[in-house]
N, C-alpha and C. Protein backbone atom coordinates (compact mmCIF):
# COMPACT_ATOMS: atom_id res chain seq x y z
N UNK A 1 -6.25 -119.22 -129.43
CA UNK A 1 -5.49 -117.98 -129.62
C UNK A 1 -5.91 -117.33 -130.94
N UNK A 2 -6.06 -116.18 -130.57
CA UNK A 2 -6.81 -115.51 -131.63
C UNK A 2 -5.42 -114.43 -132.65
N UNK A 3 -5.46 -114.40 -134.09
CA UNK A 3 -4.56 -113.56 -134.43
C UNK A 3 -4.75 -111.98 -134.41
N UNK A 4 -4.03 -110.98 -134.28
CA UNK A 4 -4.21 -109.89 -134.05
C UNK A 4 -4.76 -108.90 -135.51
N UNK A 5 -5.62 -107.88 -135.93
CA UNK A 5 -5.59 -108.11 -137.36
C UNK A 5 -4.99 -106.51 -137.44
N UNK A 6 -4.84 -105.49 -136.31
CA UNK A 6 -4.47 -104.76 -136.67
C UNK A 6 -2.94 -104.42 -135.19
N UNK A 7 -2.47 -103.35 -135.16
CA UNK A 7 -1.08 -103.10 -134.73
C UNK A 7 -1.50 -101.39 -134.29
N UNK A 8 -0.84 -101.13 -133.18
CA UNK A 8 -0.67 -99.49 -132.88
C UNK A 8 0.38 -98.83 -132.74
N UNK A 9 0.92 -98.06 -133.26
CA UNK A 9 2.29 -97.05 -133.07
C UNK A 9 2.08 -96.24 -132.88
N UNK A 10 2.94 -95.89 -131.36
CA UNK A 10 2.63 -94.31 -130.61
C UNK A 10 4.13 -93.45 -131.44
N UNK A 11 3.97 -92.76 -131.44
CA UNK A 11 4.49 -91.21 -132.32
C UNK A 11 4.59 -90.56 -131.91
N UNK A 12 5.47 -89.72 -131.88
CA UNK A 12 5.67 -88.03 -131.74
C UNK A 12 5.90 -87.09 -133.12
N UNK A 13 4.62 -86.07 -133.06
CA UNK A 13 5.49 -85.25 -134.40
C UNK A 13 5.70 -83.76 -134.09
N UNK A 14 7.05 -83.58 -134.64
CA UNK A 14 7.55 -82.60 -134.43
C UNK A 14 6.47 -81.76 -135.30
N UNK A 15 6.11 -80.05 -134.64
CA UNK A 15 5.42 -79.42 -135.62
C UNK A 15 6.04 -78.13 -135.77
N UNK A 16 7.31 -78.33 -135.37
CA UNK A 16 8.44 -77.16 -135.32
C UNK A 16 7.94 -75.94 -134.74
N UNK A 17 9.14 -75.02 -134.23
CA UNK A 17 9.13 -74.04 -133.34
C UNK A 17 8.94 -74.16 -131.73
N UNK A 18 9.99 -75.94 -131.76
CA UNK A 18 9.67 -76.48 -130.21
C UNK A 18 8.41 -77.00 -129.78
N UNK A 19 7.43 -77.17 -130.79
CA UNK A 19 5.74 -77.79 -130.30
C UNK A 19 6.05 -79.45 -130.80
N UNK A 20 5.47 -79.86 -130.41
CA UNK A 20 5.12 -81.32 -130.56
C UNK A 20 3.79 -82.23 -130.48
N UNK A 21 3.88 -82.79 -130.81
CA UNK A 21 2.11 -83.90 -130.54
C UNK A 21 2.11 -84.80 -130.48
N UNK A 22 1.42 -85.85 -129.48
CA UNK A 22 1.07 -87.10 -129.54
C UNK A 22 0.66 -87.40 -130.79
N UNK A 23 0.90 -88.85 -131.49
CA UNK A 23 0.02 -89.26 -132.50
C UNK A 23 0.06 -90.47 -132.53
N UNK A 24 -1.01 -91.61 -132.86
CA UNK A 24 -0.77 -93.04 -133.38
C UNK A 24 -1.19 -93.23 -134.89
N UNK A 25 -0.32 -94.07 -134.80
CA UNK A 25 -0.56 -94.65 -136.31
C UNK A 25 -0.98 -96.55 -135.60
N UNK A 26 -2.41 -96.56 -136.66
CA UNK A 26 -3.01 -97.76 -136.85
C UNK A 26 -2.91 -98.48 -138.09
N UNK A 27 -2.42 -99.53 -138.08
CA UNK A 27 -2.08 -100.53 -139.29
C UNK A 27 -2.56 -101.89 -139.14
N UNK A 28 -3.03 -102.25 -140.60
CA UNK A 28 -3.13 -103.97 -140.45
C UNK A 28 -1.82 -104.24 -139.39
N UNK A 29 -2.25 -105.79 -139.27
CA UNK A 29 -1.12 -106.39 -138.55
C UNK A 29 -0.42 -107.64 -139.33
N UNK A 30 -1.27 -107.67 -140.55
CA UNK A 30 -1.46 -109.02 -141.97
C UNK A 30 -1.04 -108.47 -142.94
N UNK A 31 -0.70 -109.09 -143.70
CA UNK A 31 0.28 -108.14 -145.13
C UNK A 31 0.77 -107.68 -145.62
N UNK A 32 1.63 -107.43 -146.19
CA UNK A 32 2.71 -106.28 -146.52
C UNK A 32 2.50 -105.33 -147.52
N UNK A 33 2.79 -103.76 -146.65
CA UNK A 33 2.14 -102.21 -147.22
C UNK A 33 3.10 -102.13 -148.51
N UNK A 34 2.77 -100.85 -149.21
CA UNK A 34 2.18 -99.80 -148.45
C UNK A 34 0.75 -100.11 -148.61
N UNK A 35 0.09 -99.41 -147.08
CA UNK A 35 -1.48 -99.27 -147.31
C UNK A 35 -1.71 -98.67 -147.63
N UNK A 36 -2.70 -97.80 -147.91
CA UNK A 36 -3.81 -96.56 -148.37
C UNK A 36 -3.94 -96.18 -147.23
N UNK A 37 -3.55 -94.90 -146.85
CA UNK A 37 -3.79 -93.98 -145.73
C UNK A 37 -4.79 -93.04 -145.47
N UNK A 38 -5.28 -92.97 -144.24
CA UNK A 38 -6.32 -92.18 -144.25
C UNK A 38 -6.02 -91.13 -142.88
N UNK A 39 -6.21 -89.59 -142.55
CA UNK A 39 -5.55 -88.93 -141.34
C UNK A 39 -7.24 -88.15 -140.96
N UNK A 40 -7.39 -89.07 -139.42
CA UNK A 40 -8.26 -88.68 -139.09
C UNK A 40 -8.05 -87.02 -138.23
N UNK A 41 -9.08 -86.56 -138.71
CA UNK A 41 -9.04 -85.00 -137.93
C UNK A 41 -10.19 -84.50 -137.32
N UNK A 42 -9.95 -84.10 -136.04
CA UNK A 42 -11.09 -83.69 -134.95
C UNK A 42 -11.72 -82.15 -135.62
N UNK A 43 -12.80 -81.90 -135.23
CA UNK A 43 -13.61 -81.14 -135.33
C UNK A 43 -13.14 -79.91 -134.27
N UNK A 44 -14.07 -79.27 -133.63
CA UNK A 44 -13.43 -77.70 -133.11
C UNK A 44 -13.33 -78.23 -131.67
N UNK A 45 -12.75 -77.29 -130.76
CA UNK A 45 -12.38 -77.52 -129.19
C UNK A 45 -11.50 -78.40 -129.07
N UNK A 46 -10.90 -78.66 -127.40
CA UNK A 46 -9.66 -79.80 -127.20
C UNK A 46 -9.92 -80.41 -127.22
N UNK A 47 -9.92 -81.39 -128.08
CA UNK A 47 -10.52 -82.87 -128.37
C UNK A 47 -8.86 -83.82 -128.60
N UNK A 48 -9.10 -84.79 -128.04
CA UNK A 48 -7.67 -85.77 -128.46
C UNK A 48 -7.81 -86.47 -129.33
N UNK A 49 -6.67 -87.24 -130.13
CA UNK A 49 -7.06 -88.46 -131.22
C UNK A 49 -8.24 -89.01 -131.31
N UNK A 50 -8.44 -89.67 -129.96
CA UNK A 50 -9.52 -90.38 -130.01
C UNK A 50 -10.68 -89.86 -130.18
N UNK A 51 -11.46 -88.74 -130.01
CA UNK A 51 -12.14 -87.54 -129.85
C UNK A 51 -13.17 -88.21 -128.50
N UNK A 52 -12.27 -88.37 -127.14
CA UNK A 52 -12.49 -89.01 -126.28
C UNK A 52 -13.98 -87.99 -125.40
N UNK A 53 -14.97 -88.74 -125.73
CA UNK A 53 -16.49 -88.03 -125.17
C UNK A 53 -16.57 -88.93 -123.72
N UNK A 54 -16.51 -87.90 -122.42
CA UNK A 54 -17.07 -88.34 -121.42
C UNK A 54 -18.46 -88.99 -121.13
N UNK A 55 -18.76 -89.70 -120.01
CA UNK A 55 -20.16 -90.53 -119.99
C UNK A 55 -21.23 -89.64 -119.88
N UNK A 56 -21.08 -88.10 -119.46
CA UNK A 56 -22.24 -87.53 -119.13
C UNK A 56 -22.23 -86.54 -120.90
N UNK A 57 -21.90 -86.92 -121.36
CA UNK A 57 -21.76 -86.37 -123.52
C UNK A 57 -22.69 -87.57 -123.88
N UNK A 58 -21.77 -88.58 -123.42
CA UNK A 58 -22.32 -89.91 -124.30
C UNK A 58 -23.77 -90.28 -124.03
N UNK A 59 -24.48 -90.21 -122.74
CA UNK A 59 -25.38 -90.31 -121.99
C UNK A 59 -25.79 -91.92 -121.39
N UNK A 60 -24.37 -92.23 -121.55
CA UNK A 60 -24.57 -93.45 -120.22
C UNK A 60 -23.34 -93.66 -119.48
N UNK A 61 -22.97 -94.69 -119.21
CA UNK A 61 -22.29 -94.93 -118.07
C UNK A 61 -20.97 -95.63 -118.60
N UNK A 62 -20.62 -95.13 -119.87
CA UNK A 62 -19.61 -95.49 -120.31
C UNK A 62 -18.93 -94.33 -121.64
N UNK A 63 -17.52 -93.81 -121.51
CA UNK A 63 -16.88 -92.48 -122.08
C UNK A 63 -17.08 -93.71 -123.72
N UNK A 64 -16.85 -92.93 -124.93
CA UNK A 64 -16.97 -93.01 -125.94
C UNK A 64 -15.52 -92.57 -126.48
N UNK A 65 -15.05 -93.82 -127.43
CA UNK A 65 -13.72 -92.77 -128.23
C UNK A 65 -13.61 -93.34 -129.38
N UNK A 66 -14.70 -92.57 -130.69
CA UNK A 66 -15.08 -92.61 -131.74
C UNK A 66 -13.78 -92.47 -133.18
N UNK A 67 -12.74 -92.28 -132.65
CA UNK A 67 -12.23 -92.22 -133.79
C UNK A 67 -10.99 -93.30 -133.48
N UNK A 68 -11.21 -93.79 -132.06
CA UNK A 68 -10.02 -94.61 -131.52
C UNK A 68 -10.79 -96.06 -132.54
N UNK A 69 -12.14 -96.14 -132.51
CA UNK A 69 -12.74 -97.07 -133.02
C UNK A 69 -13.27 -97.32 -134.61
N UNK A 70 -12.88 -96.31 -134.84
CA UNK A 70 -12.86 -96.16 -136.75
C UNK A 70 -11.12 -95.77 -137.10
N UNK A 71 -10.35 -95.71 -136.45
CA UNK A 71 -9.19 -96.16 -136.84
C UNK A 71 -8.66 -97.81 -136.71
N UNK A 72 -9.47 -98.39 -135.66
CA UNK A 72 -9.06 -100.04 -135.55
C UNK A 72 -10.37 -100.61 -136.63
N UNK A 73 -11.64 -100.29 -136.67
CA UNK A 73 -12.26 -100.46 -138.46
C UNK A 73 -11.42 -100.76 -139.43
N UNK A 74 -11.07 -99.64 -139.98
CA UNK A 74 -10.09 -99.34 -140.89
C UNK A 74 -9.13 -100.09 -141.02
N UNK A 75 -8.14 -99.95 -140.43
CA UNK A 75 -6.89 -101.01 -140.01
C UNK A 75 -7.28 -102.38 -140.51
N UNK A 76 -8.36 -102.85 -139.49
CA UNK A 76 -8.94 -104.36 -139.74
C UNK A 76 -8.74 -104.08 -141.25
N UNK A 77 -9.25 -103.48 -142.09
CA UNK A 77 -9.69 -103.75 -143.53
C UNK A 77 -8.81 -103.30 -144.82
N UNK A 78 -7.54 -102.62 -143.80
CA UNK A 78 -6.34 -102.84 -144.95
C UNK A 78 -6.03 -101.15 -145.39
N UNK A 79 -6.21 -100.37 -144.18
CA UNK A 79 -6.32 -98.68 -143.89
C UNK A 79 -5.08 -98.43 -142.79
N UNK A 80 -4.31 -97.91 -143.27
CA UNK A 80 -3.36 -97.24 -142.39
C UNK A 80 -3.99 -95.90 -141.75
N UNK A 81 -4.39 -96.17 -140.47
CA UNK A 81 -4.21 -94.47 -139.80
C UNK A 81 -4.36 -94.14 -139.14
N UNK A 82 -4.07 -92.49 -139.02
CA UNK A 82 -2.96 -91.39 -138.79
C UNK A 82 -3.94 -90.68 -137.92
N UNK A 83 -4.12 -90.59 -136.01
CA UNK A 83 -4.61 -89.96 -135.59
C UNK A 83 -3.58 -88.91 -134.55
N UNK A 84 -4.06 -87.91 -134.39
CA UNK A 84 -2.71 -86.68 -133.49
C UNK A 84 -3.92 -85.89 -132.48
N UNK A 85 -2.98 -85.59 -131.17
CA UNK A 85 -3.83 -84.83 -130.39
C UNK A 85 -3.47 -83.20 -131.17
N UNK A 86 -5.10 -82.32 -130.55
CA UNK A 86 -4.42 -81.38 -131.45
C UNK A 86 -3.82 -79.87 -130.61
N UNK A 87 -3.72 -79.42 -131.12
CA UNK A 87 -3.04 -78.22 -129.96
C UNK A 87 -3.55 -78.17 -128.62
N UNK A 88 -3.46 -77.84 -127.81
CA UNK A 88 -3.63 -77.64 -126.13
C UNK A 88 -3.75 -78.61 -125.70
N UNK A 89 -3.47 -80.29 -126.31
CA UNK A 89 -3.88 -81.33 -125.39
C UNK A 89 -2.41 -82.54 -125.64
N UNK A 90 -2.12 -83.28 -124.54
CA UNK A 90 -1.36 -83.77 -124.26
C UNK A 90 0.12 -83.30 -124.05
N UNK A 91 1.22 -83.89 -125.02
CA UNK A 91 2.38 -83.20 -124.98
C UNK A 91 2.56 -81.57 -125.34
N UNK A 92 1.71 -81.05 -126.56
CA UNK A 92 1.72 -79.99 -126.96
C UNK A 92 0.25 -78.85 -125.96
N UNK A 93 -0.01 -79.44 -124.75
CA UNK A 93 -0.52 -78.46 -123.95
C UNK A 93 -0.57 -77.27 -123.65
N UNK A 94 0.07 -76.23 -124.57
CA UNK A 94 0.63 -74.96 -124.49
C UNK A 94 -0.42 -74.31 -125.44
């Protein structure tokens, strides 16, 4: 049995005027905070937390989700963080 080294918390944040957003927060799962935080942020177009790239982006036969995987990095190494879908995608789809 292997120990876990990091933890995920799904979120909602209010961004007022009735909008809302998915978000997780990634944390060690070892030690006691506060950590050093870091808030990852997507680049242009609907991109989600993860900045989830389909297989025909990635160019093989498997989707890519680059920031889902440098937030569990991080975490591992004692990094709290802070990823959110950003406007037009998920809860805040509008």
């Amino acid at each position: 049995m292997t120990q876990e080294v990091i933890t995920h918390r799904d979120l909602v944040i209010d961004l007022g005027e009735g909008l809302k957003t998915d978000a997780q927060l990634t944390l060690p799962a070892v030690g006691k905070g506060p950590f050093p935080g870091i808030l990852l942020i997507q680049g242009s177009g609907n991109t989600d937390m993860n900045e989830y790239l389909p297989p025909i982006v990635t160019g093989s036969n498997e989707p890519s989700r680059p920031f889902l995987q440098i937030a569990n990095y991080l975490s591992a190494r004692g990094f709290a963080v802070l990823r959110f879908n950003k406007r037009g995608v998920g809860l805040n789809g509008t």
